[in-house]
C-alpha atoms as a PDB file:
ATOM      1  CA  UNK A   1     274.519 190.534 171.568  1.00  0.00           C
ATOM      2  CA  UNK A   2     274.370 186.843 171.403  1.00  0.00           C
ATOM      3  CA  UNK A   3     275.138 186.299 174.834  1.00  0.00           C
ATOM      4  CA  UNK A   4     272.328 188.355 176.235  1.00  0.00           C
ATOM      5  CA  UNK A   5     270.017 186.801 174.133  1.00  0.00           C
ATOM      6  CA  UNK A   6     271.379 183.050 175.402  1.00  0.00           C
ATOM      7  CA  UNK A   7     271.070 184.846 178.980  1.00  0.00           C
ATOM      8  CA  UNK A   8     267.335 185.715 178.145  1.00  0.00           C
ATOM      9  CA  UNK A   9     266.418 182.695 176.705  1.00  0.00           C
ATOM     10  CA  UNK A  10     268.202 180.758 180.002  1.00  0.00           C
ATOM     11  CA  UNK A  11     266.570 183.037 182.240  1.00  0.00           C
ATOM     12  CA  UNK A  12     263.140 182.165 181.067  1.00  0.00           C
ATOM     13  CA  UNK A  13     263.769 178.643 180.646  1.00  0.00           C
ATOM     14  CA  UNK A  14     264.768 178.908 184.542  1.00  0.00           C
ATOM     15  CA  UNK A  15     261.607 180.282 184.965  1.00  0.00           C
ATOM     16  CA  UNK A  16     259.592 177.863 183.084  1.00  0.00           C
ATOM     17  CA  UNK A  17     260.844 174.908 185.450  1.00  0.00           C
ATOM     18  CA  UNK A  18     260.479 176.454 188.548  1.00  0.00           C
ATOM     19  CA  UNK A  19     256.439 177.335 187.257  1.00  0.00           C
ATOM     20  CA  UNK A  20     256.023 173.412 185.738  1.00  0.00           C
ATOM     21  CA  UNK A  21     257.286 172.465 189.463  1.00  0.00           C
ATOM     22  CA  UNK A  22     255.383 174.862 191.246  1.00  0.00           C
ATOM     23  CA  UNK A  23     252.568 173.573 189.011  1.00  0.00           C
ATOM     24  CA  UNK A  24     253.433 170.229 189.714  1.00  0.00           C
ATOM     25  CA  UNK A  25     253.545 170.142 193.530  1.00  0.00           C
ATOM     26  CA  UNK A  26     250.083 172.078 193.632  1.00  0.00           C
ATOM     27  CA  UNK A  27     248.448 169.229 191.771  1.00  0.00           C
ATOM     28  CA  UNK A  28     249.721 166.390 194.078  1.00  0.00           C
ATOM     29  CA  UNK A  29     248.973 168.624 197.034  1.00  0.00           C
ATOM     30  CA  UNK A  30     245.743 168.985 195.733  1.00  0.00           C
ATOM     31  CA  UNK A  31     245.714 164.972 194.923  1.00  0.00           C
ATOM     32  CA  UNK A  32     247.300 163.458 197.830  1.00  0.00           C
ATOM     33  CA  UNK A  33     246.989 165.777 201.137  1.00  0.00           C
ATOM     34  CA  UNK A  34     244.082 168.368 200.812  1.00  0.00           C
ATOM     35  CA  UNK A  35     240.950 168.988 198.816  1.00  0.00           C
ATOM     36  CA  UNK A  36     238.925 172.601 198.834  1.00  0.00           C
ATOM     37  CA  UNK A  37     235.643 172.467 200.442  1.00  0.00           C
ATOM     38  CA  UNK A  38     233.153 175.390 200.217  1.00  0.00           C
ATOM     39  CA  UNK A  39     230.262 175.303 202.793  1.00  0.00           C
ATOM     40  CA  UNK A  40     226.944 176.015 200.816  1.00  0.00           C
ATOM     41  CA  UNK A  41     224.117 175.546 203.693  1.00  0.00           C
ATOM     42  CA  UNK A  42     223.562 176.061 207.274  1.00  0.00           C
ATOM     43  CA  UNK A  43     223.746 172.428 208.487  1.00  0.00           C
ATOM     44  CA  UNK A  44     226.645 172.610 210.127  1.00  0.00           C
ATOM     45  CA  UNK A  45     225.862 175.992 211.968  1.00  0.00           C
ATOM     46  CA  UNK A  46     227.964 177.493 214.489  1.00  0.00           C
ATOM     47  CA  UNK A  47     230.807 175.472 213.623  1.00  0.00           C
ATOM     48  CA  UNK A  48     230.560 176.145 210.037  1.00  0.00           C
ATOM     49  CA  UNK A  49     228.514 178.947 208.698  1.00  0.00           C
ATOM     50  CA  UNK A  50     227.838 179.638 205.012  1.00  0.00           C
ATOM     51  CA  UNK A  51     230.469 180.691 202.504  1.00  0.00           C
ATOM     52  CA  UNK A  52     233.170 179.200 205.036  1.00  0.00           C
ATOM     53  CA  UNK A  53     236.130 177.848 202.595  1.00  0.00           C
ATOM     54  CA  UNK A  54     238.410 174.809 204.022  1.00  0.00           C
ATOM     55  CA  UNK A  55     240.519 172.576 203.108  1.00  0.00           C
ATOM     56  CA  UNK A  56     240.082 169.093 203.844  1.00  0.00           C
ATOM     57  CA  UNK A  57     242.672 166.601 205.617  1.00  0.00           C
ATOM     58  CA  UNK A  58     242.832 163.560 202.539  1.00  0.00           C
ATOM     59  CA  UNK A  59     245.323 161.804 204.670  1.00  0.00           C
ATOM     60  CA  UNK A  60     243.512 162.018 207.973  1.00  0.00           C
ATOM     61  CA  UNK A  61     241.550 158.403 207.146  1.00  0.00           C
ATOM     62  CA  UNK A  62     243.916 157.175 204.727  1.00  0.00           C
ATOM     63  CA  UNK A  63     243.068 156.756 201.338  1.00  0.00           C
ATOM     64  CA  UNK A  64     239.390 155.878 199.796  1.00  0.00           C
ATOM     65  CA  UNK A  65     238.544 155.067 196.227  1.00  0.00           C
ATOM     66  CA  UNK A  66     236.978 158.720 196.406  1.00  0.00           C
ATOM     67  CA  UNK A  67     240.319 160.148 197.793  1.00  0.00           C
ATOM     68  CA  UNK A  68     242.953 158.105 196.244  1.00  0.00           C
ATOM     69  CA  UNK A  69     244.543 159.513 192.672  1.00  0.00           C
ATOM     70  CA  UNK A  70     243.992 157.844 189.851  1.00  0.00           C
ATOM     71  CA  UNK A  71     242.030 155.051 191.035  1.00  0.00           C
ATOM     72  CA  UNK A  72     245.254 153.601 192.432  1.00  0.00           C
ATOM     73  CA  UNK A  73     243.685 151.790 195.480  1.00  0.00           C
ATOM     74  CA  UNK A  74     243.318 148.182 196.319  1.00  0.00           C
ATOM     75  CA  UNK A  75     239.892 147.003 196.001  1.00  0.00           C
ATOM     76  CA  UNK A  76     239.529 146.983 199.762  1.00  0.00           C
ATOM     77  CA  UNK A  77     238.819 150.575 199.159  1.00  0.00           C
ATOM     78  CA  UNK A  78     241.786 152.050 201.479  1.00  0.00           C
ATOM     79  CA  UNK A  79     245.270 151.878 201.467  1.00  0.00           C
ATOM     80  CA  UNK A  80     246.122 152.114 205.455  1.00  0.00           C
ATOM     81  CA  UNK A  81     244.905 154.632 208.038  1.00  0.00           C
ATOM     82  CA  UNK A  82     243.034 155.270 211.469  1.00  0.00           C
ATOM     83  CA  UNK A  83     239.296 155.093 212.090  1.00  0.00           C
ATOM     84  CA  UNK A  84     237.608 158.540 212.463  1.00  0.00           C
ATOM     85  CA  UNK A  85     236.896 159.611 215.625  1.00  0.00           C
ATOM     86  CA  UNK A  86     233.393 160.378 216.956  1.00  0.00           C
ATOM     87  CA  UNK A  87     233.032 163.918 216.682  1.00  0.00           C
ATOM     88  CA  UNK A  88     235.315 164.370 213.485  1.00  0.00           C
ATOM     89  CA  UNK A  89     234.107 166.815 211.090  1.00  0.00           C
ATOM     90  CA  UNK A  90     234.095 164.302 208.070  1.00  0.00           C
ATOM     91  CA  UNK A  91     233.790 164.993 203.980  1.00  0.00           C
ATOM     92  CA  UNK A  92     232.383 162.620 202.142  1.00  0.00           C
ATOM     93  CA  UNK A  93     230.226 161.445 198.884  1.00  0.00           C
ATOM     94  CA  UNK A  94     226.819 160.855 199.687  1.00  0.00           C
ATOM     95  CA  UNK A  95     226.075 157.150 199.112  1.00  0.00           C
ATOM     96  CA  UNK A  96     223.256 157.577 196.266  1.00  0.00           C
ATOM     97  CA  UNK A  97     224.309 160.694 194.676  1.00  0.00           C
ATOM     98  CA  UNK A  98     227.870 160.915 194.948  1.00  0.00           C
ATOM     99  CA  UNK A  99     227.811 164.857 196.010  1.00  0.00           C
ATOM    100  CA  UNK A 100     230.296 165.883 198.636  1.00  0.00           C
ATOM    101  CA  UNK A 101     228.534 166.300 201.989  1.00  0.00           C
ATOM    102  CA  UNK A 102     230.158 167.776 205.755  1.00  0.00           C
ATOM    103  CA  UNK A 103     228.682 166.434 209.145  1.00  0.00           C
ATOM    104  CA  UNK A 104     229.519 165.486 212.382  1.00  0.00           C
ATOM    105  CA  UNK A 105     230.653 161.914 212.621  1.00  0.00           C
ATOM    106  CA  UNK A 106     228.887 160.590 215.992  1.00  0.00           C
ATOM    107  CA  UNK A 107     228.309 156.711 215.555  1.00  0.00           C
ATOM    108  CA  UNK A 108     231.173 154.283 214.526  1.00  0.00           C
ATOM    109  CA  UNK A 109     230.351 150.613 213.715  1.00  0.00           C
ATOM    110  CA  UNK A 110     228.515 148.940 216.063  1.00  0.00           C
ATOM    111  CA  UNK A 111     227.044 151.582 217.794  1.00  0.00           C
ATOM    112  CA  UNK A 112     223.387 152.120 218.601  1.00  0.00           C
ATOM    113  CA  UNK A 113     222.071 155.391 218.108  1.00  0.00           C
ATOM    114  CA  UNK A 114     218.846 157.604 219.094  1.00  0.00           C
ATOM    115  CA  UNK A 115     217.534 160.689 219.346  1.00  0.00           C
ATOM    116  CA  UNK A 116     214.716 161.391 221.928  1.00  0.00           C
ATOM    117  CA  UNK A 117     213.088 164.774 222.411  1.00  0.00           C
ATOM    118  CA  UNK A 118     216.464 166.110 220.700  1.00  0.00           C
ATOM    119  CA  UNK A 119     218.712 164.473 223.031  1.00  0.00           C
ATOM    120  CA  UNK A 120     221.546 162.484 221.346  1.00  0.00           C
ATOM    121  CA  UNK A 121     220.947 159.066 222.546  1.00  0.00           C
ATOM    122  CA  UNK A 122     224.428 157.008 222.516  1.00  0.00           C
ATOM    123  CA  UNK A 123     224.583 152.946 223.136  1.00  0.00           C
ATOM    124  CA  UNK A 124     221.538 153.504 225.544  1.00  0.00           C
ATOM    125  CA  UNK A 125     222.878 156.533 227.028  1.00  0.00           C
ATOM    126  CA  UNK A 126     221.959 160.250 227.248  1.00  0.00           C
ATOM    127  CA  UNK A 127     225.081 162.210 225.934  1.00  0.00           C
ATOM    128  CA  UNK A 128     225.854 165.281 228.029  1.00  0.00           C
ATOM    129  CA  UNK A 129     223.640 168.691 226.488  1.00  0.00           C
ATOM    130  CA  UNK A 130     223.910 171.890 228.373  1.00  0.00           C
ATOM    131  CA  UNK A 131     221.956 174.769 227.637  1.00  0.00           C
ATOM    132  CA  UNK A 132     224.482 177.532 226.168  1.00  0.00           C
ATOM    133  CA  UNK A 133     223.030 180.774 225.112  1.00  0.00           C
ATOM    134  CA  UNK A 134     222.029 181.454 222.006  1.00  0.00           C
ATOM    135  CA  UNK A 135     223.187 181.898 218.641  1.00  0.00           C
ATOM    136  CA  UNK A 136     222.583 184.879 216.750  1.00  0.00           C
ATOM    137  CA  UNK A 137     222.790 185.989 212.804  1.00  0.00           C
ATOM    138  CA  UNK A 138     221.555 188.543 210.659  1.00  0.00           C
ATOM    139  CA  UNK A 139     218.645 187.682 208.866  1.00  0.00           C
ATOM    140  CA  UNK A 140     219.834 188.239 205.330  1.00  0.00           C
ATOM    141  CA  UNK A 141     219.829 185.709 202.238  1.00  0.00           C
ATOM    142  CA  UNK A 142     223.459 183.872 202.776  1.00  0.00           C
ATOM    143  CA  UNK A 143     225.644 181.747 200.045  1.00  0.00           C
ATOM    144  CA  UNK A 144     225.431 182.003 196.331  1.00  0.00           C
ATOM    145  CA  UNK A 145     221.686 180.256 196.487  1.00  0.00           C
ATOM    146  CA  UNK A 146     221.047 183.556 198.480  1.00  0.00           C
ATOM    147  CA  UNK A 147     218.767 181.524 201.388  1.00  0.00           C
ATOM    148  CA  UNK A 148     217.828 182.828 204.228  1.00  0.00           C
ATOM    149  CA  UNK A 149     218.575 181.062 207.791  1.00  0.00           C
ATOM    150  CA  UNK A 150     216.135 179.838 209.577  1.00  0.00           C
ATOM    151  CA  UNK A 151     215.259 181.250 212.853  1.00  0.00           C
ATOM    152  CA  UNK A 152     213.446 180.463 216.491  1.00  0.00           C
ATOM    153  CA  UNK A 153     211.718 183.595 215.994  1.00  0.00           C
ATOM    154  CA  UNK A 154     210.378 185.679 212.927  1.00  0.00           C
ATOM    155  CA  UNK A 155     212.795 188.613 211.937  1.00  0.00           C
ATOM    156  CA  UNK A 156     212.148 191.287 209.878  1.00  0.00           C
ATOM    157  CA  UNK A 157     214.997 191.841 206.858  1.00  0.00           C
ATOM    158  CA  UNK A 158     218.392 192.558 208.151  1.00  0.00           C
ATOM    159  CA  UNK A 159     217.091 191.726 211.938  1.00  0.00           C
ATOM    160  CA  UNK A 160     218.380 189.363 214.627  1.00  0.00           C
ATOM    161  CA  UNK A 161     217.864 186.025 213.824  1.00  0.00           C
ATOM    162  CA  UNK A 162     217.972 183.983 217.383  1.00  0.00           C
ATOM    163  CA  UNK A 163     218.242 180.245 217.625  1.00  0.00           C
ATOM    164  CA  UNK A 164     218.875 178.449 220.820  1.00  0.00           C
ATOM    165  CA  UNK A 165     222.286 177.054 221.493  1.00  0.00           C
ATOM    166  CA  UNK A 166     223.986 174.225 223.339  1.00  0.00           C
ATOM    167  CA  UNK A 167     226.777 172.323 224.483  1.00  0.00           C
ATOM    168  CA  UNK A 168     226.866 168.354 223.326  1.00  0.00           C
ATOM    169  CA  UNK A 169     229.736 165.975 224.830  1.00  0.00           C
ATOM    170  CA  UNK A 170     230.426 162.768 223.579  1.00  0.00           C
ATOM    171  CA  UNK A 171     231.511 159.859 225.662  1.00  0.00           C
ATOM    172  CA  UNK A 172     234.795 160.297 224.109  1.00  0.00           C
ATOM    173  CA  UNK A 173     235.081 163.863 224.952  1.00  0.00           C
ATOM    174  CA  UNK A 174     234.545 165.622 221.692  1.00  0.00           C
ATOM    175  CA  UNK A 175     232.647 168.877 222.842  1.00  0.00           C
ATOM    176  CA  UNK A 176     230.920 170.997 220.355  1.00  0.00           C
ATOM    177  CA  UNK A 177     228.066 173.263 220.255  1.00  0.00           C
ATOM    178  CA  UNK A 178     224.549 172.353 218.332  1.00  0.00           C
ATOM    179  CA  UNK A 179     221.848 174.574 217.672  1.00  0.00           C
ATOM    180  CA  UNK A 180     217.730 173.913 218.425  1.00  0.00           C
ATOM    181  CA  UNK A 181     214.759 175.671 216.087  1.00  0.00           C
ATOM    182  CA  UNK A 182     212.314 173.871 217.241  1.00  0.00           C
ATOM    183  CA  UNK A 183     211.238 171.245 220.053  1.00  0.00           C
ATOM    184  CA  UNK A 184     209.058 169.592 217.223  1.00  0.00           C
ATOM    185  CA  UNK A 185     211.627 168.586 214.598  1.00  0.00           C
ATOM    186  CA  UNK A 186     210.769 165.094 212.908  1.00  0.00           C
ATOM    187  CA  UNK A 187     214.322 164.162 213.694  1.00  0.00           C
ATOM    188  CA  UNK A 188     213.955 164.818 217.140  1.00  0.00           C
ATOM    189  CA  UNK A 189     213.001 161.681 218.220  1.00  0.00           C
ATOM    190  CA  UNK A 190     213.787 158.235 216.496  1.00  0.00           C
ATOM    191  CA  UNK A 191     214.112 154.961 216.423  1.00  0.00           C
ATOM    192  CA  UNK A 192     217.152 153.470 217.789  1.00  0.00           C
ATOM    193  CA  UNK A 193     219.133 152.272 214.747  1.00  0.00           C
ATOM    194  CA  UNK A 194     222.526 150.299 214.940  1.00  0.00           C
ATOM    195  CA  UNK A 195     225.436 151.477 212.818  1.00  0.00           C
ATOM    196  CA  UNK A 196     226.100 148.677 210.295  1.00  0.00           C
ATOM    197  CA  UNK A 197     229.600 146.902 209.840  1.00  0.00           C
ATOM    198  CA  UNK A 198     231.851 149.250 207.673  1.00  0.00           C
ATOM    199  CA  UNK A 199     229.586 152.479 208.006  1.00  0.00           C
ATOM    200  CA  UNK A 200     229.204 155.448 210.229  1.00  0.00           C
ATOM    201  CA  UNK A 201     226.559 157.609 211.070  1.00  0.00           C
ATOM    202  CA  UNK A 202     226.825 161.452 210.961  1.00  0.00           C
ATOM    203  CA  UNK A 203     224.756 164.604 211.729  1.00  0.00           C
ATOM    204  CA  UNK A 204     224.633 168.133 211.334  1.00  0.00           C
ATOM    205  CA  UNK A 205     225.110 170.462 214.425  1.00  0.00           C
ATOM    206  CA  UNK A 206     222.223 172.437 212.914  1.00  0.00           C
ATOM    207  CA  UNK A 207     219.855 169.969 214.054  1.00  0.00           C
ATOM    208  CA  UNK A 208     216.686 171.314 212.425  1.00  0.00           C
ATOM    209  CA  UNK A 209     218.006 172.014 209.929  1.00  0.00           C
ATOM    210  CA  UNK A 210     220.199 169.486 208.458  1.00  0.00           C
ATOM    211  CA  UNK A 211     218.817 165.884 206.145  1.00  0.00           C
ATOM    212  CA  UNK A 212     222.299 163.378 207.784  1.00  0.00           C
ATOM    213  CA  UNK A 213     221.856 159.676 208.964  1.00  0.00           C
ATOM    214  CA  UNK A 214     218.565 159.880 210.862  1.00  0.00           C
ATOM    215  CA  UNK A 215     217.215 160.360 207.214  1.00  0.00           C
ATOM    216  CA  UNK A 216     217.094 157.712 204.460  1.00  0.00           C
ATOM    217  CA  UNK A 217     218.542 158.592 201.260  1.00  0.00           C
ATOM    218  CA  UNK A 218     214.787 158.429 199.881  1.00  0.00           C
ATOM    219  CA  UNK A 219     213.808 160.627 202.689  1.00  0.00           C
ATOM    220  CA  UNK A 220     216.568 163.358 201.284  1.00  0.00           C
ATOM    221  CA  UNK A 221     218.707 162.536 204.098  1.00  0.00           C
ATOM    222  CA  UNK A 222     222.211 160.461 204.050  1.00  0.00           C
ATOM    223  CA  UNK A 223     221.431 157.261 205.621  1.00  0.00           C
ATOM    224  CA  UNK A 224     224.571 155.422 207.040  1.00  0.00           C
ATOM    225  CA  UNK A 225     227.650 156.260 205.349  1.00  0.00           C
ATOM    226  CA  UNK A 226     230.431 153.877 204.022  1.00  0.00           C
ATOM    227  CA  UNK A 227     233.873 154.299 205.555  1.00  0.00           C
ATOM    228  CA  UNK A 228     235.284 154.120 201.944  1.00  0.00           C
ATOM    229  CA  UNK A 229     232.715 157.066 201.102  1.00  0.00           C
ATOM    230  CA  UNK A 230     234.548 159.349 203.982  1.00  0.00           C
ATOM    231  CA  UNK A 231     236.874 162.109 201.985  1.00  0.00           C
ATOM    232  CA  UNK A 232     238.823 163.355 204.523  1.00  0.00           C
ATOM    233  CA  UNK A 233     238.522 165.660 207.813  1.00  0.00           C
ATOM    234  CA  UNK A 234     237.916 168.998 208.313  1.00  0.00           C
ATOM    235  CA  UNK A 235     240.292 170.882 210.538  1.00  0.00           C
ATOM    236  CA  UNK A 236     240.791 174.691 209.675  1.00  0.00           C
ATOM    237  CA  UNK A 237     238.942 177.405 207.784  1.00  0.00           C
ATOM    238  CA  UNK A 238     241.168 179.410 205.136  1.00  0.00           C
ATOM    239  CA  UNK A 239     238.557 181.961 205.076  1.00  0.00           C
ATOM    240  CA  UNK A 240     235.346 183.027 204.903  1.00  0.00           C
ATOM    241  CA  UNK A 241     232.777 185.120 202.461  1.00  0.00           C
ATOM    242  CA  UNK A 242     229.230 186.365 203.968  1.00  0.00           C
ATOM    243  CA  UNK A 243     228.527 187.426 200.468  1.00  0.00           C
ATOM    244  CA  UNK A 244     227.332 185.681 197.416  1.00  0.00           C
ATOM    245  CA  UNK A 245     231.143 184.431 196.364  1.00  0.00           C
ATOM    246  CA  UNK A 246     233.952 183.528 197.498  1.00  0.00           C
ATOM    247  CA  UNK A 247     235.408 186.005 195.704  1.00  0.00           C
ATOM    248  CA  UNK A 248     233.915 189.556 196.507  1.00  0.00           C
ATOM    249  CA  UNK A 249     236.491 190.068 199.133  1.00  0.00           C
ATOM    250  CA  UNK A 250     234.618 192.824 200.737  1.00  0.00           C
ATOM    251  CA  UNK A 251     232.692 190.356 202.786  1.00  0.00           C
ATOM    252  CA  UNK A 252     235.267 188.099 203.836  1.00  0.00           C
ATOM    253  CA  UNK A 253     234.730 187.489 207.713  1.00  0.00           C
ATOM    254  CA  UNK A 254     238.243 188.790 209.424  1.00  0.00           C
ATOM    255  CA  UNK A 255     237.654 186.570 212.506  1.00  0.00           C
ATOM    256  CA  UNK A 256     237.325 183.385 210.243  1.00  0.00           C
ATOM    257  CA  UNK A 257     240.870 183.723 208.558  1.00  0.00           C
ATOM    258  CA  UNK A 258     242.863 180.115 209.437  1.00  0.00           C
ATOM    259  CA  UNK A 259     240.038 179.150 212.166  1.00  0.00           C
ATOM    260  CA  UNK A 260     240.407 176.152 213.342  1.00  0.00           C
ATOM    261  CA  UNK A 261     236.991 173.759 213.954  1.00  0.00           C
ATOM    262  CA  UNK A 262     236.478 170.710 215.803  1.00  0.00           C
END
């Protein structure tokens, strides 16, 4: 009788270690190579549509003080890594209220940026914008704020919302498609700006419909973002809810399990 009882007690001390390491590698997965992301707006439409969940690449940029564990960083703010790439889907705290945002990253330091009559203007230059179609959705309140998306034209409940789509190329070759509402969006044309030392610039592929770098923080928008602001990148979608959570299962997109975005 002993004996089984010493058996027992091994047996679930066997299983207690293998939990406290399971446990354990979670949190420094969770720490050191990926953070959860849930999309809550339509910003980032097609690429990333409401209630997408993904898991961020920490290690893509190397760490940032907003990245690194434990405040372990040098004060330079990163311990080694690449640049982002114009047309990385980037992660990051907002400068002012420290919120996690997702955009497009399309300036890198240095670079003078425009938009004119909704035509990405890059170091003087027109970047490449094809018409494409259009995008459509059902208008229905989206997310757990239960908004609905905005639309070219004026659906009734539960009809098809239509927004026009295209095709932008960057100089680098990062291809991606960006949506128009309107030909008189106020950031359809600005000022050309020049991306500061040590910041990018991003924006949303919802262009209407997304406050990113053309807007000043007091404007709602992002202004230019600090490299050691940038989370990580954004390469794959675990899944996807069109429902309120992430949790009612029942409205889990099938096409969106593991999809990849660029």
């Amino acid at each position: 009788m002993a004996s089984t009882r010493t058996h027992r007690r091994q047996d679930w001390g066997e299983a207690l270690r293998t939990l406290s390491v399971a446990l354990l590698l979670a949190v420094a997965v969770r720490t050191f190579l990926i953070q959860p992301f849930w999309i809550p707006s339509g910003s980032m439409k097609e690429t990333l549509l409401v209630g997408d969940f993904l898991f961020v690449n920490k290690f893509a940029y190397g760490w940032s003080r907003w990245s690194c564990p434990w405040g372990l960083c040098p004060i330079d703010g990163r311990l080694w890594g690449a640049l982002p790439e114009r047309g990385d889907i980037v992660v990051f705290r907002h400068p002012v209220t420290g919120e996690d945002y997702v955009k497009r990253l399309i300036g890198l330091p240095g670079d003078r940026i425009r938009m004119r009559g909704g035509v990405l203007h890059l170091n003087g230059q027109p970047v490449d914008l094809r018409p494409s179609g259009t995008f459509t959705e059902a208008y229905l309140p989206q997310g757990s704020a239960r908004t609905l998306p905005r639309c070219a034209n004026r659906p009734r409940p539960g009809g098809a919302c239509l927004v026009e789509r295209a095709v932008e190329t960057l100089p680098g070759g990062a291809s991606y498609p960006v949506l128009n509402i309107t030909d008189l969006g106020r950031g359809d044309t600005t000022q050309e700006v020049v991306v500061p030392p040590g910041h990018v610039f991003v924006l949303g592929d919802n262009r209407d419909n997304s406050l990113d770098s053309r807007f000043a923080p007091a404007q709602g928008g992002v202004g230019f973002v600090p490299l050691e602001n940038l989370i990580g990148r954004a390469d794959r979608v675990l899944f996807s809810s069109a429902g309120s959570s992430l949790w009612a299962f029942w409205t889990w997109r099938g096409d969106r399990f593991l999809h990849a975005v660029h």
